[in-house]
C-alpha atoms as a PDB file:
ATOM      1  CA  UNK A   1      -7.438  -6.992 -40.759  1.00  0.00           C
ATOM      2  CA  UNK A   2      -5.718  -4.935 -38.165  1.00  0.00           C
ATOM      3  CA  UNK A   3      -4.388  -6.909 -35.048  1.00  0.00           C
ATOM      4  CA  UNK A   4      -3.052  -3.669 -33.375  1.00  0.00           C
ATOM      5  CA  UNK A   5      -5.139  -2.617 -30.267  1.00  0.00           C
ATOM      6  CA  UNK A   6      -6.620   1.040 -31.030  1.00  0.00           C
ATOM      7  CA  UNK A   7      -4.702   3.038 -27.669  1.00  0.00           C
ATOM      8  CA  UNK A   8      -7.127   5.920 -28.197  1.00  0.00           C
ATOM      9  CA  UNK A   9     -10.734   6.283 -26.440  1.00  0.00           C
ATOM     10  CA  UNK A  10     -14.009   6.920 -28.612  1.00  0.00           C
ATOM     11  CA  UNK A  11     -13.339  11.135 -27.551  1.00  0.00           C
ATOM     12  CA  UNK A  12      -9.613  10.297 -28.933  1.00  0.00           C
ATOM     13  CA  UNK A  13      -7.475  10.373 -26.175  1.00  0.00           C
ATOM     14  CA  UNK A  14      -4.266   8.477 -26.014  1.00  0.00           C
ATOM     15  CA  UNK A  15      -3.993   7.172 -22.149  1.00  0.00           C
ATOM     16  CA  UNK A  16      -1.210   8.189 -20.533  1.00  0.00           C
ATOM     17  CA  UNK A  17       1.281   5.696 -19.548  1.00  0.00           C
ATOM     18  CA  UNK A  18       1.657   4.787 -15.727  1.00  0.00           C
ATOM     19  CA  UNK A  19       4.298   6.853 -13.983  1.00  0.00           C
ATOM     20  CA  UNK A  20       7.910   4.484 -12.971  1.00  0.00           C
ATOM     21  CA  UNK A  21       7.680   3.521  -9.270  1.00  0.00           C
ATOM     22  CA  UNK A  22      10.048   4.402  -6.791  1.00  0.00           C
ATOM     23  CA  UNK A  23       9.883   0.889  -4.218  1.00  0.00           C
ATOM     24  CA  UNK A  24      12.012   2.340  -2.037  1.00  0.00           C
ATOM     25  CA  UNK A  25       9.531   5.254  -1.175  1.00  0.00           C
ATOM     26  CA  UNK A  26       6.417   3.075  -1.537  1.00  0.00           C
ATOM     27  CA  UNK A  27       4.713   2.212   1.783  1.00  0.00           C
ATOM     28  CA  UNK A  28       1.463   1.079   2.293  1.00  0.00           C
ATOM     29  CA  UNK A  29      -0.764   2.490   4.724  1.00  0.00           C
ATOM     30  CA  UNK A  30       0.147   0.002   7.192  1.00  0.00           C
ATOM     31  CA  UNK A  31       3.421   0.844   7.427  1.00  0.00           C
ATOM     32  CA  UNK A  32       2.761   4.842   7.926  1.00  0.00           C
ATOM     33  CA  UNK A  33       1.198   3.906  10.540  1.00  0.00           C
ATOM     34  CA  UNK A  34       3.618   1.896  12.413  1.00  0.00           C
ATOM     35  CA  UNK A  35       6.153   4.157  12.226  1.00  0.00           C
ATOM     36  CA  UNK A  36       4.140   7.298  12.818  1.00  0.00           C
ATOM     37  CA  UNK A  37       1.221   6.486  15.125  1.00  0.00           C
ATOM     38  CA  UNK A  38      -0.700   9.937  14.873  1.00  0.00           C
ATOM     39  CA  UNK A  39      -2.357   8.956  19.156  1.00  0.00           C
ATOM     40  CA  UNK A  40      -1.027   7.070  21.420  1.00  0.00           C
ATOM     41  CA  UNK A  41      -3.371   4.474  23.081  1.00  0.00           C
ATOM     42  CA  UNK A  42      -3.727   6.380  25.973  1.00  0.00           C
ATOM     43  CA  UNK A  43      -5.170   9.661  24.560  1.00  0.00           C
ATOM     44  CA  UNK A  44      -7.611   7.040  22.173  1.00  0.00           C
ATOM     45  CA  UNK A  45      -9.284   5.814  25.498  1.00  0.00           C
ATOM     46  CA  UNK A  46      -8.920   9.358  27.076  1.00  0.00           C
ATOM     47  CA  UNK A  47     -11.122  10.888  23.934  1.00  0.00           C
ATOM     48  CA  UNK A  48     -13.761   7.897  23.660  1.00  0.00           C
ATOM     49  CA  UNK A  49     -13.923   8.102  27.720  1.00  0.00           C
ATOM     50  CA  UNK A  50     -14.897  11.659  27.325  1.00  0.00           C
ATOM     51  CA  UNK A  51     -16.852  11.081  24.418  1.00  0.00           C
ATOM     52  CA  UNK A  52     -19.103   7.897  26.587  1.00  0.00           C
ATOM     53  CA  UNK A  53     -19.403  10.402  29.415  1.00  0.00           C
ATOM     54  CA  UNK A  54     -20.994  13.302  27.088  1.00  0.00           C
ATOM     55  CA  UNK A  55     -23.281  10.898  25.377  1.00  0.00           C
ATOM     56  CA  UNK A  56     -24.347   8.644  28.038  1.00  0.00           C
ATOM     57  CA  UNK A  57     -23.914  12.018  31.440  1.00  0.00           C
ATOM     58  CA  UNK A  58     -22.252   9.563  33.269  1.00  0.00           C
ATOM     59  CA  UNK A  59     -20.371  11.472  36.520  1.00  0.00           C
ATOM     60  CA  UNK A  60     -16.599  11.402  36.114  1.00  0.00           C
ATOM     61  CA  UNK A  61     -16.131  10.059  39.310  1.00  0.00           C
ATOM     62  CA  UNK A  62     -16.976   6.350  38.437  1.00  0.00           C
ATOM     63  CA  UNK A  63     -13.437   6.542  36.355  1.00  0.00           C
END
């Protein structure tokens, strides 16, 4: 009886192993985002104001 695990898929393939991580460059998405915001809050509500006002023709001058 063989005990080994077969490493090979049915086609043959030997998987490769996973590639050593670096933790110091690691970040999860969270973190991107903290330190590089990609809009401010300002231009967020700017956009979805202008967005609203396309979608709903609501006059700009009830800002």
């Amino acid at each position: 009886m063989n005990k080994m695990k077969n490493l090979t898929d049915p086609a043959g393939a030997t998987p490769r192993p996973d590639p050593p991580l670096n933790n110091e460059l690691v970040r999860t998405e969270s973190q991107q985002s903290e330190s590089q915001p990609k809009h401010s809050p300002k231009s967020i509500i700017a956009n979805l104001q202008k967005t609203l006002r396309r979608t709903l023709r609501v006059p700009a001058m009830l800002d």
